[in-house]
C-alpha atoms as a PDB file:
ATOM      1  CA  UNK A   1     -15.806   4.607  14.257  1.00  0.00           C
ATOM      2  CA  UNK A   2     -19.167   5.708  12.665  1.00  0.00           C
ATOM      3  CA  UNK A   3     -19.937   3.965   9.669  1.00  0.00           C
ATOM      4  CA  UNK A   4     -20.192   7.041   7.434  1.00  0.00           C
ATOM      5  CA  UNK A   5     -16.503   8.179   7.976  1.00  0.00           C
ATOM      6  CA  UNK A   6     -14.463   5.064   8.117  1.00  0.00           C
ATOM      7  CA  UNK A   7     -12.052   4.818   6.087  1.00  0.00           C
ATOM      8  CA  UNK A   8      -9.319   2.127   5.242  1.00  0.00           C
ATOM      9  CA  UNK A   9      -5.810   2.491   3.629  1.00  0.00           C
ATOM     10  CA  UNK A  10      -3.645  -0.373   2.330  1.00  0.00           C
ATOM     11  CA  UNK A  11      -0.492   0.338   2.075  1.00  0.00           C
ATOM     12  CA  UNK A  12       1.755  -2.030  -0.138  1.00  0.00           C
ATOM     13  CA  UNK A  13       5.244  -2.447  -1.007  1.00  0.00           C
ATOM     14  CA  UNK A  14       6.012  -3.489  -4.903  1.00  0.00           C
ATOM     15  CA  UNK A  15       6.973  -6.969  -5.145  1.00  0.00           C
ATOM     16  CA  UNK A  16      10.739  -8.103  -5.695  1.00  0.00           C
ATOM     17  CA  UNK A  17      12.530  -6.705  -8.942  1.00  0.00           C
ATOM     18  CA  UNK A  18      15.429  -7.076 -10.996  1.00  0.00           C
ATOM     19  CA  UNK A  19      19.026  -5.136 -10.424  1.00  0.00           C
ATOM     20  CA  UNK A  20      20.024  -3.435 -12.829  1.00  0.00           C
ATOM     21  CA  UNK A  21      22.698  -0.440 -13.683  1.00  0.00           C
ATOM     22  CA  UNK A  22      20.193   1.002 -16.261  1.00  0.00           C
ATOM     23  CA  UNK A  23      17.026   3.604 -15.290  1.00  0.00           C
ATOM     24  CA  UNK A  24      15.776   2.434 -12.034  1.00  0.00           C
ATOM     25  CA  UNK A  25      12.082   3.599 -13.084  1.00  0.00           C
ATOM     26  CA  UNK A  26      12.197   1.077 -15.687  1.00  0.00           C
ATOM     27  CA  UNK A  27      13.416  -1.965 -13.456  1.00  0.00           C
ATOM     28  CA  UNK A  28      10.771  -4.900 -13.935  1.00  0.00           C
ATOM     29  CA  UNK A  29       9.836  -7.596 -10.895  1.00  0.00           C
ATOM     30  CA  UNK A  30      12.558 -10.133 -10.992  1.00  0.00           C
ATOM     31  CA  UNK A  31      11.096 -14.035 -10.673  1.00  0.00           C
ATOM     32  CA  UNK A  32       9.881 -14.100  -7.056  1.00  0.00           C
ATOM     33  CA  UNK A  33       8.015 -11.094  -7.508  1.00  0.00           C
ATOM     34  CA  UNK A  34       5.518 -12.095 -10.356  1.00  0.00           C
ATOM     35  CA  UNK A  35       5.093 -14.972  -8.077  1.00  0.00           C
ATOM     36  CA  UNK A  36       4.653 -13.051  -4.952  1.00  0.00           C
ATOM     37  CA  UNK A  37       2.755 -10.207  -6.201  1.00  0.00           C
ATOM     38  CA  UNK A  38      -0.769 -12.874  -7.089  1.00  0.00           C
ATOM     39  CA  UNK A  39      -0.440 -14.291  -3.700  1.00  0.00           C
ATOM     40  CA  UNK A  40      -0.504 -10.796  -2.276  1.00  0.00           C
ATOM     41  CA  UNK A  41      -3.583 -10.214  -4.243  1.00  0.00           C
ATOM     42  CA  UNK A  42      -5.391 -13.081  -3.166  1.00  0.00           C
ATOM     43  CA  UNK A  43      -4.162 -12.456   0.199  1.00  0.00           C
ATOM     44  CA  UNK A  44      -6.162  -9.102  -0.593  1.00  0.00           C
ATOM     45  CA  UNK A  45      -9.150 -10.629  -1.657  1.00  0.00           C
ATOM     46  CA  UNK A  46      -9.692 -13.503   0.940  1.00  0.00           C
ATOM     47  CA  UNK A  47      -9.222  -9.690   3.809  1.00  0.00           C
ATOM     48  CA  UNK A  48     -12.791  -8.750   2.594  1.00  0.00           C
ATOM     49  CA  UNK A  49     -11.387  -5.239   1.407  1.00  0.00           C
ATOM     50  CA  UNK A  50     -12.442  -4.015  -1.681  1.00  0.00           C
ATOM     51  CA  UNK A  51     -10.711  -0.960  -2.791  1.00  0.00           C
ATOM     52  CA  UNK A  52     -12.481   1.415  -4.732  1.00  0.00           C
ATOM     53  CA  UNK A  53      -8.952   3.425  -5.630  1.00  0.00           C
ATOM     54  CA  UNK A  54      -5.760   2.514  -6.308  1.00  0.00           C
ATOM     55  CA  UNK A  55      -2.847   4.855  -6.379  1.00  0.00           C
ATOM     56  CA  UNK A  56       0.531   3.637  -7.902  1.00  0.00           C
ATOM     57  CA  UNK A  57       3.929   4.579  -8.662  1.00  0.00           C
ATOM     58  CA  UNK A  58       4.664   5.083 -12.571  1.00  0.00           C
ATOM     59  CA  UNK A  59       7.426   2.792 -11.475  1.00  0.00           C
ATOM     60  CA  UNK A  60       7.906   0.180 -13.885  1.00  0.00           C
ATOM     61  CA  UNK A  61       8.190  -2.496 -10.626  1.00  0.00           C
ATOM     62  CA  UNK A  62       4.861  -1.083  -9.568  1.00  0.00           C
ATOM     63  CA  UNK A  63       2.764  -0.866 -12.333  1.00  0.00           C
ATOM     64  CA  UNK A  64       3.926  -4.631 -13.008  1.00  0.00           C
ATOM     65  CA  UNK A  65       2.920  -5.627  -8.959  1.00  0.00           C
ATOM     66  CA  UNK A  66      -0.466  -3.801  -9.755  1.00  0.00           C
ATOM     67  CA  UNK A  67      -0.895  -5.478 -12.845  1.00  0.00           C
ATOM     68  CA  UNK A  68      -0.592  -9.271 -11.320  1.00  0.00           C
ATOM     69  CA  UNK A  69      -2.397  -8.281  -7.884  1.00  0.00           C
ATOM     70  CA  UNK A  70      -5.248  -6.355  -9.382  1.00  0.00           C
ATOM     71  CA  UNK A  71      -6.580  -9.556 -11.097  1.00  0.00           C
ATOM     72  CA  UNK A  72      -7.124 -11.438  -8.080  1.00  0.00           C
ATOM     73  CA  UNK A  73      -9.533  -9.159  -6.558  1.00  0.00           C
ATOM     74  CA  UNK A  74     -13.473  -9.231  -6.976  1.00  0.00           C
ATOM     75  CA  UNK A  75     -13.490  -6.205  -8.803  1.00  0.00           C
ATOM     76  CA  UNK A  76     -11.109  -3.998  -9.751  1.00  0.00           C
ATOM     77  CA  UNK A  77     -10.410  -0.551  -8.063  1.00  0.00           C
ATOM     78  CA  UNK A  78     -10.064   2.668 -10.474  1.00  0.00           C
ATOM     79  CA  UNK A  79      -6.540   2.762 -10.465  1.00  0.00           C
ATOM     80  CA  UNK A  80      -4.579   6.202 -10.996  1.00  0.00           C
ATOM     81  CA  UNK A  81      -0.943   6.497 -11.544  1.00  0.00           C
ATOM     82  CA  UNK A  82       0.854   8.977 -10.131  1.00  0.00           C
ATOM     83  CA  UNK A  83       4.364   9.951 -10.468  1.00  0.00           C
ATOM     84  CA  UNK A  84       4.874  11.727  -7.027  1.00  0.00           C
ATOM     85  CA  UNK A  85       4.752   8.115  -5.483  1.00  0.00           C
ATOM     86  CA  UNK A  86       8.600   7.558  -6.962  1.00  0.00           C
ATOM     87  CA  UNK A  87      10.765   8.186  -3.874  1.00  0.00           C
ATOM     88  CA  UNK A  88       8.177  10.068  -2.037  1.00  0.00           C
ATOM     89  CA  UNK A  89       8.614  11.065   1.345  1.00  0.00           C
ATOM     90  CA  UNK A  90       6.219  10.739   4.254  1.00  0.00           C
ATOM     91  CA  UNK A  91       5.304  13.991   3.913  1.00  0.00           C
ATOM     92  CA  UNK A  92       4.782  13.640   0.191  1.00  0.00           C
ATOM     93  CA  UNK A  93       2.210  10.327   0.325  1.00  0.00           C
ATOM     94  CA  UNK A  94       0.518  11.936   3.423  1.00  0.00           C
ATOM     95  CA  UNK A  95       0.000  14.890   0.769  1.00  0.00           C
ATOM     96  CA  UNK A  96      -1.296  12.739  -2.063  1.00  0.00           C
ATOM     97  CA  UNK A  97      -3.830  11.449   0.244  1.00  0.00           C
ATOM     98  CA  UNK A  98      -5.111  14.275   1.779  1.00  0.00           C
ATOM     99  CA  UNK A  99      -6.086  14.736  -1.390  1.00  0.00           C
ATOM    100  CA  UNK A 100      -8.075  11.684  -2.098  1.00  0.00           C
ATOM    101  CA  UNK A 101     -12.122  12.340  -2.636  1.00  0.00           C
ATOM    102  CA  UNK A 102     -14.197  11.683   0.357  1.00  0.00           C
ATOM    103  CA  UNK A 103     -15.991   8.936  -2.038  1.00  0.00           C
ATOM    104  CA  UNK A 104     -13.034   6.663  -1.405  1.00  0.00           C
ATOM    105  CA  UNK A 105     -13.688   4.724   1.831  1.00  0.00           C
ATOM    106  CA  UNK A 106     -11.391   1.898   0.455  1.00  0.00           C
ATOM    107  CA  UNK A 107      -7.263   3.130  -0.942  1.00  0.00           C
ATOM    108  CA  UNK A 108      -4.533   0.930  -2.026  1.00  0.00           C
ATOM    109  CA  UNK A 109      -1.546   2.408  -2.667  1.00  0.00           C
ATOM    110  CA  UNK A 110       1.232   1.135  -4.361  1.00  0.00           C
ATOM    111  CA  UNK A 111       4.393   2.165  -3.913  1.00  0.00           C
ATOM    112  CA  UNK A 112       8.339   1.787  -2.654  1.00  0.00           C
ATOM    113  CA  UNK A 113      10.547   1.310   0.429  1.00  0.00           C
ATOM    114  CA  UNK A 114      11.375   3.242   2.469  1.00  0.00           C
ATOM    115  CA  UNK A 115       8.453   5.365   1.909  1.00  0.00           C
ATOM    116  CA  UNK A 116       5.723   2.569   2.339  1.00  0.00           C
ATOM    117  CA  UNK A 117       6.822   1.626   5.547  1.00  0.00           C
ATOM    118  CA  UNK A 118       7.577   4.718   6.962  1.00  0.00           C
ATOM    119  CA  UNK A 119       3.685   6.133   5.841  1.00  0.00           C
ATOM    120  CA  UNK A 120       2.470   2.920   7.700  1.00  0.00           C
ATOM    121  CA  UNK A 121       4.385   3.328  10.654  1.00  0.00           C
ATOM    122  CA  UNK A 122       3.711   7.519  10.632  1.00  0.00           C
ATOM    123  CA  UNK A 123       0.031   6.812  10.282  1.00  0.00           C
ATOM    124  CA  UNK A 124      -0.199   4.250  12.908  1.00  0.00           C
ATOM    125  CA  UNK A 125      -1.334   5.980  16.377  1.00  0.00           C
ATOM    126  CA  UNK A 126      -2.551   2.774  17.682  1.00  0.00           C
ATOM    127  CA  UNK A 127      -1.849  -1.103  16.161  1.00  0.00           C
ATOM    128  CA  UNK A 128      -3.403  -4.408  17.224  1.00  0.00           C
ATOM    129  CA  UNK A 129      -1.401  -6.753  19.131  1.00  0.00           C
ATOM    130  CA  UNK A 130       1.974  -6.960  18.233  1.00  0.00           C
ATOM    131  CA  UNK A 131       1.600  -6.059  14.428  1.00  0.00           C
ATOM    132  CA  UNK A 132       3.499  -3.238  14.589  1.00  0.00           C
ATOM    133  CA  UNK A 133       6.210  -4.495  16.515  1.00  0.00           C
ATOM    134  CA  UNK A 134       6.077  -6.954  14.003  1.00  0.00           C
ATOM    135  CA  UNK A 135       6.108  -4.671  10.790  1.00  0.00           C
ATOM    136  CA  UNK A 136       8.477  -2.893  11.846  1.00  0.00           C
ATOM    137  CA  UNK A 137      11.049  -6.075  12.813  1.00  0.00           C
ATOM    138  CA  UNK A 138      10.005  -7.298   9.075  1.00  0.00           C
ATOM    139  CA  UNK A 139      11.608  -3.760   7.570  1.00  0.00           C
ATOM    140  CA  UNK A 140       8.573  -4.130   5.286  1.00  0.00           C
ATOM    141  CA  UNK A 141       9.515  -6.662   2.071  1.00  0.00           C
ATOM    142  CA  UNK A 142       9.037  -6.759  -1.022  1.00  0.00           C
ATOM    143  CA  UNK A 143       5.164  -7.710  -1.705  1.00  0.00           C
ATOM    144  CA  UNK A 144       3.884  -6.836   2.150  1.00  0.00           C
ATOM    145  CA  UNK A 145       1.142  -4.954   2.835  1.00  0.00           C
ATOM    146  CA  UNK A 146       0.158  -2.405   5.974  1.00  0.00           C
ATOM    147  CA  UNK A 147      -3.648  -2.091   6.723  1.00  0.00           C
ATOM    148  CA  UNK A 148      -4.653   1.039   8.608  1.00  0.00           C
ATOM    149  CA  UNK A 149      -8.327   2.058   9.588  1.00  0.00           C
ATOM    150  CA  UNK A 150      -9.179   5.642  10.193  1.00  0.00           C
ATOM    151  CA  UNK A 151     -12.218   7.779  11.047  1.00  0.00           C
ATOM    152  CA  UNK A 152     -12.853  10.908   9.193  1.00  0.00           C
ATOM    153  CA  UNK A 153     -12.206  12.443   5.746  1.00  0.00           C
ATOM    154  CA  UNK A 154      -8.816  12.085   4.004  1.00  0.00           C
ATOM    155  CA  UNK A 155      -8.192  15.507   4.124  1.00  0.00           C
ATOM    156  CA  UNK A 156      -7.574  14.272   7.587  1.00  0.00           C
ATOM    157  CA  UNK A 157      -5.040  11.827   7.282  1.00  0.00           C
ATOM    158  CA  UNK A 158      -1.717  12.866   9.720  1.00  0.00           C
ATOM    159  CA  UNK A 159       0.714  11.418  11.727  1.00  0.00           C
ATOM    160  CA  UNK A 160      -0.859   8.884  14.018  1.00  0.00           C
ATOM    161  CA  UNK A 161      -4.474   8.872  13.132  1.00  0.00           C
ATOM    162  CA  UNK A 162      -4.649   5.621  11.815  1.00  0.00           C
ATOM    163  CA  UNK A 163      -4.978   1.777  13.530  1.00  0.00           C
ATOM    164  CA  UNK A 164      -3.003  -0.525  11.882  1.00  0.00           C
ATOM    165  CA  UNK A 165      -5.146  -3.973  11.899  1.00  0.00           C
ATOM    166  CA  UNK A 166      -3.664  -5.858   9.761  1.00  0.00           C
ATOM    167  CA  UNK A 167       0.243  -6.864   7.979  1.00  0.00           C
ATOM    168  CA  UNK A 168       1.202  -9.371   5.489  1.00  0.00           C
ATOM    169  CA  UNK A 169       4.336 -10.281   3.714  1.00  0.00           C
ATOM    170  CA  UNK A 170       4.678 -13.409   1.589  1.00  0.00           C
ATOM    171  CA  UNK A 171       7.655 -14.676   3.303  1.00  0.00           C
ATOM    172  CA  UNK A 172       7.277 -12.910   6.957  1.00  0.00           C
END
């Protein structure tokens, strides 16, 4: 990978919330997830990856995960919300970042099951070791996190084109 065209996505799951039989939009993180979510965040932080964009649901649940993992970090990323990250599809997220600025070299995205782990397994053309095998026996929790590396502008970003080098969970 040439240094001018690497990129890096990270690809996390919001952290555990509350059931409820009201508006799933507004569901806030239950007890374990504004415990989780920090640890995810320093997690984040101690990875050497500084995002310079983050892209999260309008989800109450993910606005809340972004709000306790954003602190821990050495700086904080721009952050857009974006409503087309509630129940997205593959298809949709891949969408949403092939239209992220070529500026970005670092992307977190924050977002919801099944959607996050089925962009992190879609992008992932190669992984190393067994961390896919292993992301993909976790079923992606609450509060984990996919790391995928990629050469080339985000336009780019398809099925496949991305390494996945790192995965983290809290309790995986």
């Amino acid at each position: 990978m040439s240094d001018d065209t690497f990129r890096r996505v990270v690809i996390l799951r919001h952290a555990k919330s509350e059931w409820s039989d009201g508006d799933d939009h507004e569901r806030p993180l239950a007890d374990r997830g504004r415990k989780d979510a920090p640890a995810t965040g320093r997690w984040l932080a101690g990875s050497g990856i500084t995002p310079d964009l983050a892209l999260c649901s309008t989800a109450a649940r993910c606005r809340e995960t972004w709000g306790l993992v954003a602190p821990e970090l050495p700086q904080r990323p721009r952050t857009v919300y974006d409503e087309r990250l509630y129940e997205a599809s593959t298809g949709e997220l891949i969408a949403v970042l092939n239209e992220v600025s070529d500026e970005v070299r670092d992307l977190v995205l924050i977002g919801h099951n099944p959607g996050t782990h089925a962009l992190a397994d879609a992008l992932a053309g190669e992984a190393e070791g067994d961390l896919l095998a292993r992301m993909n026996r976790s079923g992606f929790p609450t509060s984990a996190l996919a790391v995928l590396t990629f050469d080339g502008s985000w336009r780019g970003v398809e099925h496949g084109v991305g390494t996945l080098v790192a995965f983290w969970a809290p309790h995986a």
